[in-house]
Protein backbone atom coordinates (compact mmCIF):
# COMPACT_ATOMS: atom_id res chain seq x y z
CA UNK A 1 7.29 -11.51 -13.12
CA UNK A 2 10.67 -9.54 -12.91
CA UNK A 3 11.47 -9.47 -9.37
CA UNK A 4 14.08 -7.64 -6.71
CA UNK A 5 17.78 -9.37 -6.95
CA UNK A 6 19.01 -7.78 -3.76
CA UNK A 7 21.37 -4.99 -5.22
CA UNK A 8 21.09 -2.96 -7.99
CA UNK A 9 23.39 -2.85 -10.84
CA UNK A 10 22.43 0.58 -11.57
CA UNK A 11 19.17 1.99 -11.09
CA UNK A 12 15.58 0.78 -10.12
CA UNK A 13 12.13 1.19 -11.92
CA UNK A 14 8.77 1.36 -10.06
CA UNK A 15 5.56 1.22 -12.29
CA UNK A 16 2.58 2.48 -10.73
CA UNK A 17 -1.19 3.02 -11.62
CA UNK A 18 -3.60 5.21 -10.03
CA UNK A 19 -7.36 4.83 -9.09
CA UNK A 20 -8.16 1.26 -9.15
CA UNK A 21 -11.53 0.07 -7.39
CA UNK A 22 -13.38 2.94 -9.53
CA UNK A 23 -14.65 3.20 -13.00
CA UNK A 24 -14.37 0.97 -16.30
CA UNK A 25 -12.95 -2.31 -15.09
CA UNK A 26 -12.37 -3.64 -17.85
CA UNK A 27 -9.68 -1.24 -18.91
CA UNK A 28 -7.90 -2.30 -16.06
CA UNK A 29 -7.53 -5.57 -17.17
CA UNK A 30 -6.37 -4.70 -20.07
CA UNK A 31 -3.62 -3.01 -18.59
CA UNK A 32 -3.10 -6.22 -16.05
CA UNK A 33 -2.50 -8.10 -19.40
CA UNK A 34 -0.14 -5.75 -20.63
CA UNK A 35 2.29 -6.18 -17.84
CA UNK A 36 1.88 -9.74 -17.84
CA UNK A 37 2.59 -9.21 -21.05
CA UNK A 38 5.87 -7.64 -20.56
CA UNK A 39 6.93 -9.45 -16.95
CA UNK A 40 6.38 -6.46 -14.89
CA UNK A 41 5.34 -6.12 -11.42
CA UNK A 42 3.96 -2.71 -10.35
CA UNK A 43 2.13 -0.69 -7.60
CA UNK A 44 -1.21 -0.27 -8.22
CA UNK A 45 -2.81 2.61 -5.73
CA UNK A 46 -6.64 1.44 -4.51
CA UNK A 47 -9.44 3.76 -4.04
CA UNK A 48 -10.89 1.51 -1.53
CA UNK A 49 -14.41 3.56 -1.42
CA UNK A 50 -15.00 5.30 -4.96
CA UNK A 51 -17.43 7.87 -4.42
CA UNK A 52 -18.14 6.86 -1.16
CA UNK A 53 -19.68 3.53 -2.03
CA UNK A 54 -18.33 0.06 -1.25
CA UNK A 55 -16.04 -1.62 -4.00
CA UNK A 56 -18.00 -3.92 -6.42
CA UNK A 57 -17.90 -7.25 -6.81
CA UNK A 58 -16.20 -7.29 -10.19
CA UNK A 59 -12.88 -5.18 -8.68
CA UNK A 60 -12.29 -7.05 -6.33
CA UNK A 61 -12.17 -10.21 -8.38
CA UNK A 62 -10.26 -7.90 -10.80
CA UNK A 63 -7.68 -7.09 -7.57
CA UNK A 64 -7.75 -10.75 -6.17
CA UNK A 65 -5.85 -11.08 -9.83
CA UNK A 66 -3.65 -8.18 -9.50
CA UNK A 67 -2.83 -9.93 -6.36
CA UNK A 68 -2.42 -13.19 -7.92
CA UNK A 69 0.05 -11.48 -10.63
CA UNK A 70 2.38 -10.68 -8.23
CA UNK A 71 1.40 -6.72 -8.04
CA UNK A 72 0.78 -4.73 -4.67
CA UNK A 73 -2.21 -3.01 -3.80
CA UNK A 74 -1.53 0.50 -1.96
CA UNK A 75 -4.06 3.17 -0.61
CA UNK A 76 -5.42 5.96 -2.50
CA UNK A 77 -7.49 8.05 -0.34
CA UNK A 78 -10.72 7.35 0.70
CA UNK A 79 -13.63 8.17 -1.67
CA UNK A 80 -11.80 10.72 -4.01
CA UNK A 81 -14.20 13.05 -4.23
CA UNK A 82 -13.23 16.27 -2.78
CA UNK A 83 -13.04 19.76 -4.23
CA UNK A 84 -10.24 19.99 -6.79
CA UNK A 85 -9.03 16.37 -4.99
CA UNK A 86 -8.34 17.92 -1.33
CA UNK A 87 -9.14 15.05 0.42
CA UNK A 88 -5.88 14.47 2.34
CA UNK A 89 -3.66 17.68 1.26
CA UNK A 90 -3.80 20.84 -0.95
CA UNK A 91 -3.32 19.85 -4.24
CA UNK A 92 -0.45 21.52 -6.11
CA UNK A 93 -0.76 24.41 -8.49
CA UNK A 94 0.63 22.40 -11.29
CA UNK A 95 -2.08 19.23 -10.88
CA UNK A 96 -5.11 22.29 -9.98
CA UNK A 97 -3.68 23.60 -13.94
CA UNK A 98 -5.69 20.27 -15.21
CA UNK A 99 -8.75 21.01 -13.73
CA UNK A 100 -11.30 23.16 -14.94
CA UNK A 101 -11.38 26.08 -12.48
CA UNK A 102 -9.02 24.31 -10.43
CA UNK A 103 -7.09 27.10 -8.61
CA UNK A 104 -10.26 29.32 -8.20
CA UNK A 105 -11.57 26.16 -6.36
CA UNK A 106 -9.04 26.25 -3.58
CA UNK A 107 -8.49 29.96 -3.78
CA UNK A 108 -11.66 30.68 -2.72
CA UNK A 109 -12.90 27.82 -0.58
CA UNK A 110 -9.25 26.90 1.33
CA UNK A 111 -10.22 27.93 4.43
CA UNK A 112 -13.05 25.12 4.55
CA UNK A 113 -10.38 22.71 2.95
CA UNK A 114 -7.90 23.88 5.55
CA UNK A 115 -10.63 22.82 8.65
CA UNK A 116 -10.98 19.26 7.27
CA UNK A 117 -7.48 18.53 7.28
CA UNK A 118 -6.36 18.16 11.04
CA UNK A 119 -4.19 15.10 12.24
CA UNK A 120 -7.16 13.68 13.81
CA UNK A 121 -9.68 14.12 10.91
CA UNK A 122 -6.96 12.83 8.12
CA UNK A 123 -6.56 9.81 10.60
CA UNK A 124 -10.30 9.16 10.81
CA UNK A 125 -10.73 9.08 7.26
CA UNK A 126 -7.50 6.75 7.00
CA UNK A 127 -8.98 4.40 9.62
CA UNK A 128 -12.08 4.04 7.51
CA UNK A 129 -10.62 3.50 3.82
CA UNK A 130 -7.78 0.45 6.24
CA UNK A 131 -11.44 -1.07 7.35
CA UNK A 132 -12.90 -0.94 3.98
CA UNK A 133 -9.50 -1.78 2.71
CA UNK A 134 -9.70 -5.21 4.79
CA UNK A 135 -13.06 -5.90 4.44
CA UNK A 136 -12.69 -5.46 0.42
CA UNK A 137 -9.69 -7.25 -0.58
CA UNK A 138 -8.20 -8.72 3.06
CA UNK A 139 -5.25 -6.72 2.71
CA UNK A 140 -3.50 -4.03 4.80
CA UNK A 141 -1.88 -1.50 2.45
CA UNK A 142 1.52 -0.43 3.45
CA UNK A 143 1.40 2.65 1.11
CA UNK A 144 -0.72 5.76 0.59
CA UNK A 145 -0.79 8.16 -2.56
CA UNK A 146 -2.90 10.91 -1.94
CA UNK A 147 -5.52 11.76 -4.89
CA UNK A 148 -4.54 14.34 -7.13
CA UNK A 149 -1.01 14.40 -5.55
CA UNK A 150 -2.68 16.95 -2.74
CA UNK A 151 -0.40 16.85 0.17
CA UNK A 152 -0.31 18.32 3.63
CA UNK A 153 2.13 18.03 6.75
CA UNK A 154 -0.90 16.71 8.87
CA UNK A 155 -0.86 14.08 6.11
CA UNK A 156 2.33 12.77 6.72
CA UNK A 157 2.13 12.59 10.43
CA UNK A 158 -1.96 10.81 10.37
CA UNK A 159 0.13 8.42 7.84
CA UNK A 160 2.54 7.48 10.43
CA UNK A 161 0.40 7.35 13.01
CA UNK A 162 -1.79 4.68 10.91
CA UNK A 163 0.94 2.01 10.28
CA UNK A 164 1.86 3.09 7.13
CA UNK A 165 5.35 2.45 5.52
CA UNK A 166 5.63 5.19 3.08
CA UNK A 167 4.20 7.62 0.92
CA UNK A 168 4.15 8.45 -3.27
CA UNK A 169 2.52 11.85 -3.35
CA UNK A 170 5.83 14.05 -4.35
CA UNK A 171 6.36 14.66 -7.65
CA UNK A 172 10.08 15.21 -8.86
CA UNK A 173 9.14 16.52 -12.14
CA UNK A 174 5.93 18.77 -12.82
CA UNK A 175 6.81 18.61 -17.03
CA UNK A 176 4.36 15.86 -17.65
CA UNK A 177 1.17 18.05 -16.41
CA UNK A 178 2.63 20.94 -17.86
CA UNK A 179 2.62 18.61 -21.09
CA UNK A 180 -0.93 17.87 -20.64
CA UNK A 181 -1.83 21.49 -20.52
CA UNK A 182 0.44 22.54 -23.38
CA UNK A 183 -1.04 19.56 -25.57
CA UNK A 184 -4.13 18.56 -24.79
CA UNK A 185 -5.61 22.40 -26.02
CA UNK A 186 -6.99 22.81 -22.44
CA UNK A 187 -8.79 26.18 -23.47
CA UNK A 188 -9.50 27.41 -19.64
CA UNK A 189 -5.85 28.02 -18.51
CA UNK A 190 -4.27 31.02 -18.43
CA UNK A 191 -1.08 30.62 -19.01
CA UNK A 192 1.07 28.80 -21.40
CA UNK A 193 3.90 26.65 -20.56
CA UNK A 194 7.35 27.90 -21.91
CA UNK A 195 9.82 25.63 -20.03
CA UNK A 196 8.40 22.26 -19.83
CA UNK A 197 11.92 21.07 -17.43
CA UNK A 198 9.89 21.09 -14.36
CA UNK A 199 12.71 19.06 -12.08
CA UNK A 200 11.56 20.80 -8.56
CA UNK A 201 14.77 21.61 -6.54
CA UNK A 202 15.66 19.72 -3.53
CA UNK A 203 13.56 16.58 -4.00
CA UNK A 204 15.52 13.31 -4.29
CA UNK A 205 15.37 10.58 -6.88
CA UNK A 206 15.81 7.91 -4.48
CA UNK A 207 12.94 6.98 -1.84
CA UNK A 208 14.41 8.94 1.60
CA UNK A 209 12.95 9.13 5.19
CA UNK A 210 10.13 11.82 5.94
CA UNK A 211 10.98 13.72 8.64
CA UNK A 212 7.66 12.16 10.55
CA UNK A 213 9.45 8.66 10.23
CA UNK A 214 7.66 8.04 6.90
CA UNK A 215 9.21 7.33 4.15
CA UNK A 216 8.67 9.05 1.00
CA UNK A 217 8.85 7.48 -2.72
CA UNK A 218 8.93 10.31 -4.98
CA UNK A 219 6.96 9.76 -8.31
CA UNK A 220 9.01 11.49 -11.78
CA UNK A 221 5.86 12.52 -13.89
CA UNK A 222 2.74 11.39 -15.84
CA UNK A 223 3.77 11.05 -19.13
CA UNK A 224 0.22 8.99 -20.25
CA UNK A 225 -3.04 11.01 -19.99
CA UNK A 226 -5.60 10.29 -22.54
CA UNK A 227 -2.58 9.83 -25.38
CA UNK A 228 -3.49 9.45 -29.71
CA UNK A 229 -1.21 7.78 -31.80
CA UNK A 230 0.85 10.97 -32.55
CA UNK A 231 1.71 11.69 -28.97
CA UNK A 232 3.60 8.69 -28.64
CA UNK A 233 7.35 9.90 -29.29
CA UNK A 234 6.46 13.49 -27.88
CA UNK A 235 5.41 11.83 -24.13
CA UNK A 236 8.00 8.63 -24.83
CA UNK A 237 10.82 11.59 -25.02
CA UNK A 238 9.92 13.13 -21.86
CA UNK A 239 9.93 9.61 -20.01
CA UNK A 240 13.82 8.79 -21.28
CA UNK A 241 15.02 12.35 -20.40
CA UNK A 242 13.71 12.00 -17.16
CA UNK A 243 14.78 8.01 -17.20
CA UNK A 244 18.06 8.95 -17.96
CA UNK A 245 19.00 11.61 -15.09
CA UNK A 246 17.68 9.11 -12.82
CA UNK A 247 20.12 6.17 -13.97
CA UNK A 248 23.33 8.93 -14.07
CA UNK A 249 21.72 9.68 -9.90
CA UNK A 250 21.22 5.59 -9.50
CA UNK A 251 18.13 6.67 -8.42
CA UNK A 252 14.40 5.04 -8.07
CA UNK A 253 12.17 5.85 -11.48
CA UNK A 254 8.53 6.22 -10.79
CA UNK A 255 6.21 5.99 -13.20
CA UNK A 256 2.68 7.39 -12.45
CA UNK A 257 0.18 6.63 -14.33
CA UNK A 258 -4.07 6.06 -14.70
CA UNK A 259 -5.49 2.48 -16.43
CA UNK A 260 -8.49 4.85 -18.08
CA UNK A 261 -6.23 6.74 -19.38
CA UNK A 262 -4.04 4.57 -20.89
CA UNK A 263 -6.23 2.11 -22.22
CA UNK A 264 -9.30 1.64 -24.62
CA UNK A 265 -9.40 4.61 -27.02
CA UNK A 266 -6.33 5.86 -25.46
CA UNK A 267 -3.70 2.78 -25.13
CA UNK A 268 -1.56 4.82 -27.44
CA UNK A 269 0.15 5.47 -23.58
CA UNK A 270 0.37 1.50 -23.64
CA UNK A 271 2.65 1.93 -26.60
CA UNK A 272 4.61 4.74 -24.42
CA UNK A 273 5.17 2.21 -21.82
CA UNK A 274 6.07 -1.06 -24.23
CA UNK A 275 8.77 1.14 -25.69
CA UNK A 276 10.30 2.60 -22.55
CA UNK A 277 10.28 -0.92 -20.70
CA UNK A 278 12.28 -2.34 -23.42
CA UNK A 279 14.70 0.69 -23.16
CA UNK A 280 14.73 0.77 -19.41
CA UNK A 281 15.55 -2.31 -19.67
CA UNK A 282 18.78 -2.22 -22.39
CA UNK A 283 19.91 0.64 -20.03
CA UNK A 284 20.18 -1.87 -16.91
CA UNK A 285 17.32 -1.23 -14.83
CA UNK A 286 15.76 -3.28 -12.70
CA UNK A 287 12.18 -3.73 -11.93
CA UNK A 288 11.25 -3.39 -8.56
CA UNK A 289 7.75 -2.91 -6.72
CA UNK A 290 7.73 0.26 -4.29
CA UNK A 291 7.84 -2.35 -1.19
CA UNK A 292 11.51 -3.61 -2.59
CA UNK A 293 12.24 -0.24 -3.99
CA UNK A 294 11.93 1.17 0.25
CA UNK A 295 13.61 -1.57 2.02
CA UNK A 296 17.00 0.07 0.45
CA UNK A 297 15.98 3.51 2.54
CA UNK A 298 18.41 3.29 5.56
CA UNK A 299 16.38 3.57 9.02
């Protein structure tokens, strides 16, 4: 597997994958044997107790290989099951856009979201998706990406206050949702995406230190939601543009993405991701995993 050579020539590239531990396992290993595949290490973020029920048998062999295959397992909430995916956070207009009634979701129930996310109840359900973490897969994640991307400042500091090395919720550019609404013929949203540059101001493409101590790895986009054959170029454009102003920055690229939804009926996005390793590649990155990607943050 490509590894970490100490310095960067030019610029890094983290792949990671979302919601392992839940769902169709066996379009997870066909993603595993994709990146073996292609010699790629990557992040893969854990929901250590889908639905609120322990992990089966069959992911955890399925991890114990991710494992084996040189990948690292991080923490993605706890059950990932909460209203419009405010388990840790409130999640951000442009993610609530994907979801069918969404924004009236938090609109009108934020108040109760609001109660549930204290410093002390975020740490309790931390504590119990690090037990089940353990127990599961005898590892102690270093990382946390909150479903749905939904953040909160009591978030950060529970985070901290639980060991953990750094974050992945932040997204540098909201184009790739606004993609998947523009696309995808999502019939319930009203509004239609003119200006799909979402770059958000201010937010770094390098991995920097959180103001609670924590660092933060911001992600670029998703650029790989439930793709057909025609989408290919469309999405595989998006990832080089935003590929590109991160190698001119000599920045960290993130790539977010979801094994269902790449996979299966859908691993057009595996084509997405064959082509832009191989250019990534020709341009002079170099693959890291999140872990090697931090260690470069100065304390």
């Amino acid at each position: 597997m490509t590894g970490h050579k100490g310095v960067s020539s030019i610029f890094l590239f983290v792949f990671s994958n979302d919601d392992a531990g839940s769902g169709d396992v066996g379009m997870f290993y066909e993603l595993l044997n994709f990146l073996r595949r292609h010699n790629v290490r990557g992040n893969f973020f854990v929901v250590p107790t889908p639905g609120g029920k322990p992990m089966t048998d069959e992911w955890r062999q399925a991890l114990g290989l991710a494992i084996d295959d040189g990948h690292m397992l991080e923490m993605h909430g706890l059950t990932h099951s909460s209203p419009a995916g405010c388990e840790f956070g409130i999640t951000p207009p442009f993610v609530l856009d994907v979801m069918k009634d969404g924004r009236k979701t938090v609109r009108e129930r934020r108040a109760e979201i609001e109660k549930e996310l204290t410093v002390v109840k975020i740490g309790e359900r931390l504590k119990k998706g690090l037990d089940a973490f353990k127990r599961s897969l005898n590892v102690i994640p270093k990382g946390f990406r909150s479903p749905c991307l939904a953040v909160h400042e009591n978030m950060f500091l529970a985070l901290k206050g639980n060991g953990f090395v750094f974050d992945s919720s932040i997204a540098i550019n909201t184009g790739g949702w606004r993609y998947i609404s523009k696309h995808q013929g999502l019939k319930y949203l009203n509004r239609e995406y003119v200006d799909l540059d979402g770059w958000a101001k201010g937010i770094s493409a390098k991995p920097y230190m959180h103001g609670c101590g924590l660092v933060e790895v911001p992600i670029l986009s998703e650029y790989t939601w439930y793709l057909r054959e025609r989408d290919v170029e469309r999405q595989l454009d998006v990832a080089l543009d935003d590929l590109d102003r991160v190698r001119k920055a000599k920045g960290v690229f993130v790539a977010l993405s979801h094994y269902y939804a790449m996979t299966g009926e859908y691993s057009a996005g595996l084509k997405v991701y064959e082509k832009l390793f191989n250019l990534a590649k020709q341009k002079g990155a170099e693959f890291v995993t999140m872990e090697e990607a931090v260690k470069q943050v100065p304390p």
